[in-house]
Each structure stands twice: as C-alpha cells, then as structure tokens.
C-alpha atoms as a PDB file:
ATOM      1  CA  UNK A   1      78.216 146.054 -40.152  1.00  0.00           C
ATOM      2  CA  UNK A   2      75.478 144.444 -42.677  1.00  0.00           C
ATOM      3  CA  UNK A   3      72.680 142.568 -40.861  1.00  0.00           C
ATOM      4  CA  UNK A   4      70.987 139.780 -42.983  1.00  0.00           C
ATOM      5  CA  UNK A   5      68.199 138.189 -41.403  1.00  0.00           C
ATOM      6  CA  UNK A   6      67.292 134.364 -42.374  1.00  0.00           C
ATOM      7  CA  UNK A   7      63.836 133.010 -41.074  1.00  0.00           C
ATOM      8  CA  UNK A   8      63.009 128.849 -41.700  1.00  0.00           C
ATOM      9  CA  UNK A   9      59.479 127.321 -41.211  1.00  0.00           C
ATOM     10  CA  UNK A  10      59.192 123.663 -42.065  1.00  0.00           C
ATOM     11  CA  UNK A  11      55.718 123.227 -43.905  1.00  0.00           C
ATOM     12  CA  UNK A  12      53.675 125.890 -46.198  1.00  0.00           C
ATOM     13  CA  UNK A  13      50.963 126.199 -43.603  1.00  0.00           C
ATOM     14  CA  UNK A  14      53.273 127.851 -41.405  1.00  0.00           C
ATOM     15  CA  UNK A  15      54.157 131.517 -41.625  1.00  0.00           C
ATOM     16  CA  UNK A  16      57.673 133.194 -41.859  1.00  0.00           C
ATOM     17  CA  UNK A  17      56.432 136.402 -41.178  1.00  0.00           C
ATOM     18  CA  UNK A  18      56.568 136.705 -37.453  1.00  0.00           C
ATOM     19  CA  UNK A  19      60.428 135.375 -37.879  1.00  0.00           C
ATOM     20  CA  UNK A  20      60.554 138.279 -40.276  1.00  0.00           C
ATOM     21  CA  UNK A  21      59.389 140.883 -38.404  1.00  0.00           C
ATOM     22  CA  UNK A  22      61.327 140.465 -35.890  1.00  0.00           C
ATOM     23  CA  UNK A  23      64.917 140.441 -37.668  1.00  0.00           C
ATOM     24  CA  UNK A  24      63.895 143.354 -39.123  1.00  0.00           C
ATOM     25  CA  UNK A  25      63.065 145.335 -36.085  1.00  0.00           C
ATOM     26  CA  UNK A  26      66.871 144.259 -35.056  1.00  0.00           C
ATOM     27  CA  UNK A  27      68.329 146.077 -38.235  1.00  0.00           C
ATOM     28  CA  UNK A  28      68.754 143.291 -40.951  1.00  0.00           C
ATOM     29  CA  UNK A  29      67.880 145.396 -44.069  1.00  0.00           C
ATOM     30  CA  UNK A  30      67.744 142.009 -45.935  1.00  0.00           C
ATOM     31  CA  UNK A  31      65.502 139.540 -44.423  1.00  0.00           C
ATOM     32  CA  UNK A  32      65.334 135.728 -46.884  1.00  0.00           C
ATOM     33  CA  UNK A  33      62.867 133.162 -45.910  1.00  0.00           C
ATOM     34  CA  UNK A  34      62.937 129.596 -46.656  1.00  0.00           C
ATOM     35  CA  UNK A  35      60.085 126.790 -46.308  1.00  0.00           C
ATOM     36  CA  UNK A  36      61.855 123.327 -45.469  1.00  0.00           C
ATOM     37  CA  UNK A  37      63.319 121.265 -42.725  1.00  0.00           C
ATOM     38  CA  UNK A  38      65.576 121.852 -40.498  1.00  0.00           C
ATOM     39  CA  UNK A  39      67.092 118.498 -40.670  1.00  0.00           C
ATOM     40  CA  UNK A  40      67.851 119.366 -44.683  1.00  0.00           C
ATOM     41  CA  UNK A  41      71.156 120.730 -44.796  1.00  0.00           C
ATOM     42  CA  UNK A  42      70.559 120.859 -48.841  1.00  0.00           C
ATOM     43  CA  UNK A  43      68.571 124.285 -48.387  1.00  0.00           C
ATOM     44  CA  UNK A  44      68.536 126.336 -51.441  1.00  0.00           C
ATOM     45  CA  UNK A  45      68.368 129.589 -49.925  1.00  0.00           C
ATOM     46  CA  UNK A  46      70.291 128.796 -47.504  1.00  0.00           C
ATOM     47  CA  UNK A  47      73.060 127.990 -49.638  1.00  0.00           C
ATOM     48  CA  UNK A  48      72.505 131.167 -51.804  1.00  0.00           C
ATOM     49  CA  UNK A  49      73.011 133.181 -48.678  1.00  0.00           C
ATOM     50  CA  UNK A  50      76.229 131.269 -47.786  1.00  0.00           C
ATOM     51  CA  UNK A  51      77.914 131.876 -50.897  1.00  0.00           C
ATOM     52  CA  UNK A  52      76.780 135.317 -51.352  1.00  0.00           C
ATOM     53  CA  UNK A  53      77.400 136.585 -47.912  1.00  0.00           C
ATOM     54  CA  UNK A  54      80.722 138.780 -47.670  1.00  0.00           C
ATOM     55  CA  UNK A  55      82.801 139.921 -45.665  1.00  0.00           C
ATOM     56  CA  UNK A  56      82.169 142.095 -42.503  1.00  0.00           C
ATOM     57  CA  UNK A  57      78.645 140.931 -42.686  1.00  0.00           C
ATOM     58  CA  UNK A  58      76.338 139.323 -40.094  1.00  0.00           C
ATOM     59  CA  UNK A  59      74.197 136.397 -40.386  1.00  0.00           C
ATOM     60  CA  UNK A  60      70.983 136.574 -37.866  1.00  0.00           C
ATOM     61  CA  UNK A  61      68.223 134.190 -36.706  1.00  0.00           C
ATOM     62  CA  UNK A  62      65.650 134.313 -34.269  1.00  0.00           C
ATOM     63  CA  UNK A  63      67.195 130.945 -32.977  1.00  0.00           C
ATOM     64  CA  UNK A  64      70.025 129.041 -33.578  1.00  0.00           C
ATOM     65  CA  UNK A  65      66.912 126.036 -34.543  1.00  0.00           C
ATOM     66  CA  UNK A  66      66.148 128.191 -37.674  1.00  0.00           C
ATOM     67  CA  UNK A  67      69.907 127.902 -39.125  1.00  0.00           C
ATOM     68  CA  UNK A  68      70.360 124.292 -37.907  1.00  0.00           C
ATOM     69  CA  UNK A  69      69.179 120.806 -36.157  1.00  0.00           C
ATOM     70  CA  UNK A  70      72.251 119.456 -35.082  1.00  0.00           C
ATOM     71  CA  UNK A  71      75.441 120.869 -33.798  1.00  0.00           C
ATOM     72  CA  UNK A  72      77.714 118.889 -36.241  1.00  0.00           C
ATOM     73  CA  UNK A  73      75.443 121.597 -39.106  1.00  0.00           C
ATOM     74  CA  UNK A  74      75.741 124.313 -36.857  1.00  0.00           C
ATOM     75  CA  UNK A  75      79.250 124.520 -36.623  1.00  0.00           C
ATOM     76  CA  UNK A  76      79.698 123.547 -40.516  1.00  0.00           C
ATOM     77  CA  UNK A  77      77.550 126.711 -41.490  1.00  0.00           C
ATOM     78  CA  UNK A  78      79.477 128.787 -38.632  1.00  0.00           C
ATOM     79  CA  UNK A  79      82.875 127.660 -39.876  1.00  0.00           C
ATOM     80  CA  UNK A  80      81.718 128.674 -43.972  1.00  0.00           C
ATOM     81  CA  UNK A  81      80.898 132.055 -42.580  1.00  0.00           C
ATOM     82  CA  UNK A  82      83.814 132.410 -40.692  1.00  0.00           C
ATOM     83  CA  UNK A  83      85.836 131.763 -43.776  1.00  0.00           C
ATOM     84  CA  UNK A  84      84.522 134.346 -45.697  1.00  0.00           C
ATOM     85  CA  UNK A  85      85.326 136.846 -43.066  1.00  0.00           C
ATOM     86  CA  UNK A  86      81.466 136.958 -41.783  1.00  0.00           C
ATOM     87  CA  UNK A  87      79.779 136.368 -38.213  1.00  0.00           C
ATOM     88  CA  UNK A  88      76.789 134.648 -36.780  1.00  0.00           C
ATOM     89  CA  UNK A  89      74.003 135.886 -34.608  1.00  0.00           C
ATOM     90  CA  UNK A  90      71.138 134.702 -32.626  1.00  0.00           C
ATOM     91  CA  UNK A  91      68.096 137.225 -30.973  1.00  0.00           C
ATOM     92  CA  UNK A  92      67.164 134.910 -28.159  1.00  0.00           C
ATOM     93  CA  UNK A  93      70.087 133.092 -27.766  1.00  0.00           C
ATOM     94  CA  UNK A  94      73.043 135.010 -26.628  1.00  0.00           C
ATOM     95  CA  UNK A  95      75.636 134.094 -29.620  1.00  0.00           C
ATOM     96  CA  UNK A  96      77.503 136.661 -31.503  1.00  0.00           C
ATOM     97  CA  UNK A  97      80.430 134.409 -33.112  1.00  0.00           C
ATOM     98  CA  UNK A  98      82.145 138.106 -33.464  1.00  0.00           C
ATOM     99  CA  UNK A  99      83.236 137.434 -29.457  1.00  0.00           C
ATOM    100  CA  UNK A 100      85.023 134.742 -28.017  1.00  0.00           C
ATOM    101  CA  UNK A 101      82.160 134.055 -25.466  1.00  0.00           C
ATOM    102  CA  UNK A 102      79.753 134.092 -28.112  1.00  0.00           C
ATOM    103  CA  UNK A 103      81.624 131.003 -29.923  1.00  0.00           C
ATOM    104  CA  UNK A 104      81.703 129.208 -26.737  1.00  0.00           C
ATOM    105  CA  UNK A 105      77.893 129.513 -26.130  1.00  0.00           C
ATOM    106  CA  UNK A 106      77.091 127.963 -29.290  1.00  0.00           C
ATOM    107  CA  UNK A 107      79.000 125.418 -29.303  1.00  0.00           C
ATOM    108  CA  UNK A 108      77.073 125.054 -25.493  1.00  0.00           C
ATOM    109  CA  UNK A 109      73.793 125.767 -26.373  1.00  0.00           C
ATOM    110  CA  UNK A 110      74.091 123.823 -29.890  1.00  0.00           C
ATOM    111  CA  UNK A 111      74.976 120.598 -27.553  1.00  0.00           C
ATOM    112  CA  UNK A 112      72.194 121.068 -25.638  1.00  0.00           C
ATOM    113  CA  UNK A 113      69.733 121.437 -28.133  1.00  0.00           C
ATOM    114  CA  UNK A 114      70.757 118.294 -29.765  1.00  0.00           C
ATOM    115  CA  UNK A 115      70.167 116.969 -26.578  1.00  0.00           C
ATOM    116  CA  UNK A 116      66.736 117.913 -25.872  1.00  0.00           C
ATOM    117  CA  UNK A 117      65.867 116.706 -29.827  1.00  0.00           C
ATOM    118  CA  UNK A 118      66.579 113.600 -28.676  1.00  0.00           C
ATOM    119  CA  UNK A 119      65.081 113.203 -25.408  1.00  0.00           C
ATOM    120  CA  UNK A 120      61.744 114.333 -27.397  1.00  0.00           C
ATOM    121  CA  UNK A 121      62.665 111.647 -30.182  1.00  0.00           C
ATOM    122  CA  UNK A 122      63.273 108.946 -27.597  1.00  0.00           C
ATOM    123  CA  UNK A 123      59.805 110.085 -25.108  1.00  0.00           C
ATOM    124  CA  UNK A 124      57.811 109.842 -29.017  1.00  0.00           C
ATOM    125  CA  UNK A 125      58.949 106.504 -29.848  1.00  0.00           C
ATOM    126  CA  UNK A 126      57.968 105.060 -26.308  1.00  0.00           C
ATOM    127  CA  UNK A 127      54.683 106.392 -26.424  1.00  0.00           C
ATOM    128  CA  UNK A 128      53.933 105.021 -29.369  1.00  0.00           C
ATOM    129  CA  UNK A 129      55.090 101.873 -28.578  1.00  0.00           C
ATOM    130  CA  UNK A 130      53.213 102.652 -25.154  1.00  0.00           C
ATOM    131  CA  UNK A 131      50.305 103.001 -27.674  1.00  0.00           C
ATOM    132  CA  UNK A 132      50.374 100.316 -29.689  1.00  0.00           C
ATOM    133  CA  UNK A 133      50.574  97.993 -27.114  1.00  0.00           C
ATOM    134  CA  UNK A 134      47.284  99.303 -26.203  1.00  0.00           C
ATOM    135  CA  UNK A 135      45.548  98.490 -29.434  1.00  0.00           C
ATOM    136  CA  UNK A 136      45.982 102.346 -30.790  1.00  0.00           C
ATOM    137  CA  UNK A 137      47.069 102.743 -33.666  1.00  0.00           C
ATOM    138  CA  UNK A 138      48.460 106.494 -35.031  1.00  0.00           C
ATOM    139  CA  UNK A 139      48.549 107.742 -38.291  1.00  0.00           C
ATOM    140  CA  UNK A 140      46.391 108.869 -40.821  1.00  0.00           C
ATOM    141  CA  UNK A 141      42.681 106.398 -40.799  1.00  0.00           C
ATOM    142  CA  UNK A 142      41.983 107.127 -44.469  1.00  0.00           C
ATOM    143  CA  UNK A 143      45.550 105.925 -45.536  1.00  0.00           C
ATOM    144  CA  UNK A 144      44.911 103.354 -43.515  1.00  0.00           C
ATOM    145  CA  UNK A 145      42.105 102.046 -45.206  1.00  0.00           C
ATOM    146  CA  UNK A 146      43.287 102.666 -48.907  1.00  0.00           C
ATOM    147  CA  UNK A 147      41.024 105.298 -49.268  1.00  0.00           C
ATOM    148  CA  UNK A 148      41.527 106.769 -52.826  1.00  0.00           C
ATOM    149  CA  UNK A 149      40.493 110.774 -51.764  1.00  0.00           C
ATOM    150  CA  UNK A 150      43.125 110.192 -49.085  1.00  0.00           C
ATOM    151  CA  UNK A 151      45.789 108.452 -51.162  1.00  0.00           C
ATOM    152  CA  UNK A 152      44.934 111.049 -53.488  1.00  0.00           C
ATOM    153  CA  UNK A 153      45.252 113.982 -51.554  1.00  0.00           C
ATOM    154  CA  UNK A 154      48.471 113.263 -50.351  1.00  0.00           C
ATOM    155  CA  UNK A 155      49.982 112.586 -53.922  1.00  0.00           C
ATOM    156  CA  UNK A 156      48.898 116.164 -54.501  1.00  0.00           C
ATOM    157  CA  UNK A 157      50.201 117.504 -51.293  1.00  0.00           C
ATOM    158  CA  UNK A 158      53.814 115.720 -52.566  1.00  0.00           C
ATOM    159  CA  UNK A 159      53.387 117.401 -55.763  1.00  0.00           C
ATOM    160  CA  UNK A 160      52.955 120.759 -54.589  1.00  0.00           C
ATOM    161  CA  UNK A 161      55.689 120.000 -52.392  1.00  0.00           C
ATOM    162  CA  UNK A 162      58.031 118.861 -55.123  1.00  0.00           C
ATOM    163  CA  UNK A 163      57.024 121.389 -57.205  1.00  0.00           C
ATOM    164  CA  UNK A 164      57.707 124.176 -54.618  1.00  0.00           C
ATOM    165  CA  UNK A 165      61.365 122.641 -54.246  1.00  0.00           C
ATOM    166  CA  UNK A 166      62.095 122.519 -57.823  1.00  0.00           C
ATOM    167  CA  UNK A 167      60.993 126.596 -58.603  1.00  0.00           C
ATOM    168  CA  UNK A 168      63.231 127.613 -55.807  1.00  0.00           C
ATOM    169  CA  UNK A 169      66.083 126.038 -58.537  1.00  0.00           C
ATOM    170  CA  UNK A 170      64.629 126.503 -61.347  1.00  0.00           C
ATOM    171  CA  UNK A 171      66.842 129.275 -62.726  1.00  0.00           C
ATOM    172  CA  UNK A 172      69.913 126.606 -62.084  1.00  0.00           C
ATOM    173  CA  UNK A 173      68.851 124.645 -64.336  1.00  0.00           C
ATOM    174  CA  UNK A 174      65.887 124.950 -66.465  1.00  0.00           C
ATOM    175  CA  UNK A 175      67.909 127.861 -68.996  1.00  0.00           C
ATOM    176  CA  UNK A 176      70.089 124.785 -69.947  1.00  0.00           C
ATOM    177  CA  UNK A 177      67.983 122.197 -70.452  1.00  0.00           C
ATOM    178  CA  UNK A 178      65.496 124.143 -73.014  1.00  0.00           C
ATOM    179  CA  UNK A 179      68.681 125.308 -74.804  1.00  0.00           C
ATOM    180  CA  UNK A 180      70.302 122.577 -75.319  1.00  0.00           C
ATOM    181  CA  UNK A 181      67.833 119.577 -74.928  1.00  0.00           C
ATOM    182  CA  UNK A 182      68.049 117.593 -77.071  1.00  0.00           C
ATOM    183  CA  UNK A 183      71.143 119.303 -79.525  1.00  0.00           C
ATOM    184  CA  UNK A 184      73.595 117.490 -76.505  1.00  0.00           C
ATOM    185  CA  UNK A 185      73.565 114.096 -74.396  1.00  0.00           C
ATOM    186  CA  UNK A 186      71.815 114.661 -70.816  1.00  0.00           C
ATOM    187  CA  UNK A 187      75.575 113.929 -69.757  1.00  0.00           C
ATOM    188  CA  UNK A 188      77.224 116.820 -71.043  1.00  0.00           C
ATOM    189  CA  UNK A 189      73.678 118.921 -70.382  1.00  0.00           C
ATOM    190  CA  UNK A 190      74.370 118.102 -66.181  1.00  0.00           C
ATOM    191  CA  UNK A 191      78.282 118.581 -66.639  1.00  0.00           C
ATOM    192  CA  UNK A 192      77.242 122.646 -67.793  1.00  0.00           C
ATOM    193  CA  UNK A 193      74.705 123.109 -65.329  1.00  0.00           C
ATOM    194  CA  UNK A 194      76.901 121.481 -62.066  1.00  0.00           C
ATOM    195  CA  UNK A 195      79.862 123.433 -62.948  1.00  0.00           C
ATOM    196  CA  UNK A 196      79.192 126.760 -61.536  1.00  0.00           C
ATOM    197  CA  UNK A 197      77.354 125.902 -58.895  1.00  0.00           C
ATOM    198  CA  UNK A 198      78.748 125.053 -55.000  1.00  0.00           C
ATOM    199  CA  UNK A 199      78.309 121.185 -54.355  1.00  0.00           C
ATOM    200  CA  UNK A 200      75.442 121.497 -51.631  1.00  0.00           C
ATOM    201  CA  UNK A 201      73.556 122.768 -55.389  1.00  0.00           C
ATOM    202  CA  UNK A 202      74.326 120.042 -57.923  1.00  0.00           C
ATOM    203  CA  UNK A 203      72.554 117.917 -59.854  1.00  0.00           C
ATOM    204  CA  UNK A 204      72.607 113.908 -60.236  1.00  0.00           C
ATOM    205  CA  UNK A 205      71.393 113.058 -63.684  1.00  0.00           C
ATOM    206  CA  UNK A 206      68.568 111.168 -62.268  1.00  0.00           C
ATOM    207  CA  UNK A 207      67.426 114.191 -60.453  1.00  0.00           C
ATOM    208  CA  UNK A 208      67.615 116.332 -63.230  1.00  0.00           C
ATOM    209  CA  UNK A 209      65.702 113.979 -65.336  1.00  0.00           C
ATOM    210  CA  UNK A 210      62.946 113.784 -62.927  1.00  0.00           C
ATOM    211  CA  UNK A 211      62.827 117.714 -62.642  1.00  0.00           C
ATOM    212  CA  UNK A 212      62.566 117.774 -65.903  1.00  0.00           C
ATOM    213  CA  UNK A 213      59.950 115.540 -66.633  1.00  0.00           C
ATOM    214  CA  UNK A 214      57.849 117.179 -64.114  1.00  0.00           C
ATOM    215  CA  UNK A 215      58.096 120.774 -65.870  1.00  0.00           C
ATOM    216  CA  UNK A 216      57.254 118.942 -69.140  1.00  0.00           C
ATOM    217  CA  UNK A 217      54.157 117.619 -67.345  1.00  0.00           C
ATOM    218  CA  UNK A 218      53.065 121.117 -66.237  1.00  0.00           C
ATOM    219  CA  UNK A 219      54.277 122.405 -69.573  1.00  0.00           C
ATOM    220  CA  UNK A 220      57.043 124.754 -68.739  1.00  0.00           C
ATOM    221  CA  UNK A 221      59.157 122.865 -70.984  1.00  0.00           C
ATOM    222  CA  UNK A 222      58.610 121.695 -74.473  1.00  0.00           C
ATOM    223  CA  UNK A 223      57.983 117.578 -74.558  1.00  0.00           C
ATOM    224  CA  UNK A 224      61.209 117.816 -77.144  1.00  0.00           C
ATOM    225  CA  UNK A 225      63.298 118.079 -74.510  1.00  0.00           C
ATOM    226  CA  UNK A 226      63.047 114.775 -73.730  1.00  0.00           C
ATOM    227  CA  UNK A 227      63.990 113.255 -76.789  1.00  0.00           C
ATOM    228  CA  UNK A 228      66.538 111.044 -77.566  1.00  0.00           C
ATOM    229  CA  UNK A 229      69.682 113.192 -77.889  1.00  0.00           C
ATOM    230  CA  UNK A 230      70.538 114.136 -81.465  1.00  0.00           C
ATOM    231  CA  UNK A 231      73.586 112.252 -83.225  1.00  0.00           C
ATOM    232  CA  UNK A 232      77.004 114.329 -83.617  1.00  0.00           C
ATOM    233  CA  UNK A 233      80.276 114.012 -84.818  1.00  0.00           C
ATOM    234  CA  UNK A 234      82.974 113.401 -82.421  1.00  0.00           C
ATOM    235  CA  UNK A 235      84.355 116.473 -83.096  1.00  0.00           C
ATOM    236  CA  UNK A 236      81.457 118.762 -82.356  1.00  0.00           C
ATOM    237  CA  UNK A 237      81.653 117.689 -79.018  1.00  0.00           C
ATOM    238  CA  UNK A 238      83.651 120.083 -77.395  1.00  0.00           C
ATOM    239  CA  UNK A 239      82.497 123.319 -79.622  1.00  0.00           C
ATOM    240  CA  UNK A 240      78.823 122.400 -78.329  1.00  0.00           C
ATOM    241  CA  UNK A 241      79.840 122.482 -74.900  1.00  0.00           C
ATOM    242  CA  UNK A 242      81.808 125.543 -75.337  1.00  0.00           C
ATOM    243  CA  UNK A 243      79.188 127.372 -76.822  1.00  0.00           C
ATOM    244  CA  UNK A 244      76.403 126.076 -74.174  1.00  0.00           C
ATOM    245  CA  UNK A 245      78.668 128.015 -71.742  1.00  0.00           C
ATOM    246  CA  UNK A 246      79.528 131.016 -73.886  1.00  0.00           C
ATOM    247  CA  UNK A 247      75.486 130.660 -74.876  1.00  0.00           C
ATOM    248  CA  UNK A 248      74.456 130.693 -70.816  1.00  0.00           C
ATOM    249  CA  UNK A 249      76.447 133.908 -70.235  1.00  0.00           C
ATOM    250  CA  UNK A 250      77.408 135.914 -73.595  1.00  0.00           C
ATOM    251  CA  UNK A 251      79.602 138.227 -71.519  1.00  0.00           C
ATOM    252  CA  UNK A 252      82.018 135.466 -69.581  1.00  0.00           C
ATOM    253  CA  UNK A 253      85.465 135.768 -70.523  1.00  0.00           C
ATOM    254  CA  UNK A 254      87.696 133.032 -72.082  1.00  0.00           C
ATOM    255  CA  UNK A 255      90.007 132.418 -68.856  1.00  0.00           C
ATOM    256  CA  UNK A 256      86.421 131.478 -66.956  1.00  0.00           C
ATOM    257  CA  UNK A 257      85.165 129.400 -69.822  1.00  0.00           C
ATOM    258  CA  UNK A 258      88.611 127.476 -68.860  1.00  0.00           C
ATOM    259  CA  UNK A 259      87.604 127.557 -65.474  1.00  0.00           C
ATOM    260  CA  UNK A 260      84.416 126.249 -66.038  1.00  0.00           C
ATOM    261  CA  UNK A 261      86.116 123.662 -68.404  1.00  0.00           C
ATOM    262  CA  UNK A 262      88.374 122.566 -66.074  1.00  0.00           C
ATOM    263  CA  UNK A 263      85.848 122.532 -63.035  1.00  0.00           C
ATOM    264  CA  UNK A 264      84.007 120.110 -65.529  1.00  0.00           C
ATOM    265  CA  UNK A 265      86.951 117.647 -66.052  1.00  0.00           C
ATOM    266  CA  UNK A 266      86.649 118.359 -69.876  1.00  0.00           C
ATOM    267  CA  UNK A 267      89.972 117.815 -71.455  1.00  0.00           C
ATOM    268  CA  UNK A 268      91.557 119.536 -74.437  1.00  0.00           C
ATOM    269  CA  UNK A 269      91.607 118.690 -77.578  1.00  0.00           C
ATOM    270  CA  UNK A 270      95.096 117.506 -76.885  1.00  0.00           C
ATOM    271  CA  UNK A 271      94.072 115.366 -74.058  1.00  0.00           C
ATOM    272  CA  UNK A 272      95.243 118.163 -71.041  1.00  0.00           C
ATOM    273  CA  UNK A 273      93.555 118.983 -68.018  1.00  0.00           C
ATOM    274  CA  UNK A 274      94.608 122.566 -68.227  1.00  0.00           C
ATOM    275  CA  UNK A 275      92.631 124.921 -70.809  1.00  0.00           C
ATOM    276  CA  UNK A 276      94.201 128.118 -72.189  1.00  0.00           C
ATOM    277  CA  UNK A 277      92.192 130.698 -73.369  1.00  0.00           C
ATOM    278  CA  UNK A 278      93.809 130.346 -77.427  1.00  0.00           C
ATOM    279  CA  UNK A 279      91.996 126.779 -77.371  1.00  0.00           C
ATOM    280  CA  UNK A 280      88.810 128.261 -75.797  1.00  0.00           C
ATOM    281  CA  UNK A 281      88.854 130.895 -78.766  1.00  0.00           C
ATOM    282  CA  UNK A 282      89.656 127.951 -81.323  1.00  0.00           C
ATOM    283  CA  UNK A 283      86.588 126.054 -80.236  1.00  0.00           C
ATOM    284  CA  UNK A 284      84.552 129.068 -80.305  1.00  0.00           C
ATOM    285  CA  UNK A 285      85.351 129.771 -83.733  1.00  0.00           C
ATOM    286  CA  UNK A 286      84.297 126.150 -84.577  1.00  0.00           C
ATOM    287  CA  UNK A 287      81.140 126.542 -83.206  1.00  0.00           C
ATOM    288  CA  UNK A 288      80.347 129.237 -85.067  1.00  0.00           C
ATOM    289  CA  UNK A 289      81.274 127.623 -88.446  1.00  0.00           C
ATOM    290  CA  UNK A 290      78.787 125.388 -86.828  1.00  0.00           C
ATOM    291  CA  UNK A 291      76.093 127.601 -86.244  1.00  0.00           C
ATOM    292  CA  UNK A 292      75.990 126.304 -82.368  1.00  0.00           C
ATOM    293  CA  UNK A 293      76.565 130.121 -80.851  1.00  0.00           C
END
C-alpha cells in the first residue's frame, strides 16, 4: 500500500525537515511539504495531493495538526480521501481510517484538539486583557510608533509572503495569461484558467488581476499584459477561446475541449449547453482561418 507523507509548518523560519524525516523513516516514498497555516483550508499542495492521490493509497502526518485545525476540516479532507478509495494516517496519534477504531479515534481526538485550541484562544485573550488593564501594551513598539524601517520591513515580509503563495500557483495560471493577455477580455482569460482546476484552486478575477500585476512588477510578465483587451468581432469569440484551450494543451481531445466548454458554461453557437465534438472541430477550423492556433 503507497505511503505519502505530507509535513505543514506555518511561517518560512520554520523547518519541514524534521516532519520529513520522520515520514520517511515510516515508509512514505513521497514526502510534500507545504509552508502555510493550518487554519487555511485553501492549501495548494494540499489540494494537489487530494486530487492526485489514488486509490489504495495512504495519506500520513506526523499529527493530525499538520493536515487540519478543526475537526469540521478534518473530517472534510478524511471524507475526499475516502472517496477516492484512499486512507488516512497519523505517527503519534493512533488513527489509521483503514480500521473502524481508527475512524472513531479521530473523530475523538479531532474533538479534543479543537478543544484545547480554544481553551489556549480563550487563556490568550484574558491575558491580554489581564495586560492591558495593567498599562502593557503587546505588539510590535516600532509599528507602534510609525516607524518607517518597521512599517517597511513588514511590507517586505508581506511581499515575500505573497510572492511565495503566488509561485506555488504559478503554473495554474501564469501560461494563460502571457498567451492570451491582452488578444481576450480578463473574463474569458479566468473562465480558461478556472475550468480545469478543483474549486478549492480557482481564481476570482480580482485575484488574478492582483497576481498578475505583481509578476509584472517583478517582471515575469510583459507590462502588455495588462493592457486594455484588444477589440474583436463577435464571432471570434468562441474560436479564441477554443483555441486558448486547444493552445494550453495541443494534445487534448475534442470530447474534453467539450468538457472544458461545458465546465465553463460556454454555450454553442446555437445557444446549447451541451458541446459535441463536430462543433468543437468547426470552431477549430475557424480559428485557424484566423490565425489564433
């Protein structure tokens, strides 16, 4: 039975490695690590591992706190694996979703953790209401005070931060945008980049126009992108997203390009919701004449 490890630390000055080590001493021959919070159910690699995970194989954390911060996220990634015929794992917790017992402990040891969280959450905020009543004040002086090196360091730390997030998607998303950008409208440009991917991965069009402007900051993407979208016939519409699909993958086949059509909400040229390949083929032919493919 496949073991594949996943270790979670929540800031970059903290270390996977020790996480690492030890799922690999307990057989997990693939081993991904993540930086981000536990409380973010929106995990990138997290949700890459989800969807690619198959069946027969085993998912396996040092704790059940690595996978997730609340039970109600626990059992929602538990349940996705148990869909696709998989099981769960935990080295110092003694869960093994592939027994009866072992689903009955989590859902135990998941309540009590949730528990404790917020014990600790409620013992914080009365100390530091304990605190303030005392005349101490927490936090960061420098920010306090305005000071620009502080205010300044932690724009950079948010940068870095953002930045971080953004390369961990980058293949999502940036292929698209420096094809098409600015040939098609940023509407049709998020409508081809959402429609493969599982919702826990898609894009709002104000996210994707902040990514964006960030890589054109940093120059890995042209400034162009970011002009105003190019006029078009009517028409052209639907050959220009056709080829933007055929143009991400050269080797999908016409029934998925009607998947991917329909998973967009694009209608045919008739006004249906169902595509058939023959009107996939038409459109592709159009594009050509076009010189979009």
């Amino acid at each position: 039975m496949p073991l594949i490890g996943y270790a979670r630390v929540s800031t970059g000055d903290q270390t996977p490695l020790p996480q690492s080590d030890a799922l690999r001493a307990a057989g997990c021959a693939i081993v991904q690590e993540e930086h981000a919070s536990g409380g973010d159910r929106a995990r990138p690699v997290l949700a890459r591992l989800l969807e690619r995970i198959g069946r027969g194989d085993t998912l396996v954390v040092v704790r059940i706190d690595r996978l997730a911060r609340s039970l109600s996220h626990l059992l929602e990634v538990i349940e996705r694996l148990e869909a696709r015929g998989a099981h769960f794992r935990s080295l110092h917790d003694p869960i093994d979703t592939a027994s009866p017992q072992g689903k009955f402990t989590l859902q135990v040891l998941g309540a009590a953790a949730e528990f404790e969280r917020a014990l600790i959450r409620e013992r914080t905020r009365a100390g530091l209401a304990s605190a303030k009543a005392q005349g101490r004040i927490g936090g960061n002086p420098g920010l306090r005070a305005r000071d620009p090196d502080a205010l300044r360091k932690v724009r950079l730390a948010r940068r870095d931060g953002y930045m971080e997030r953004l390369n961990d998607t980058a293949t999502d998303w940036v292929p698209h945008v420096r094809r098409l950008r600015p040939d098609m409208p940023w509407e049709d440009v998020l409508r081809v980049i959402n429609a493969p991917l599982p919702d826990a991965r898609r894009w709002t069009q104000g996210r994707l126009l902040r990514a964006t402007r960030a890589y054109v900051r940093d120059g890995f993407l042209p400034e162009a992108v970011l002009h105003r979208a190019r006029r078009s016939q009517a028409d052209d519409r639907l050959p220009a997203i056709v080829a933007a699909i055929r143009g991400a993958d050269p080797d999908i086949t016409l029934q998925a390009i009607c998947s991917r059509l329909e998973a967009m909400c694009e209608r045919t040229p008739r006004g249906r919701t169902k595509w058939q390949p023959s009107s996939v083929k038409m459109l592709l032919e159009r594009a050509e004449r076009l010189g979009l493919v």
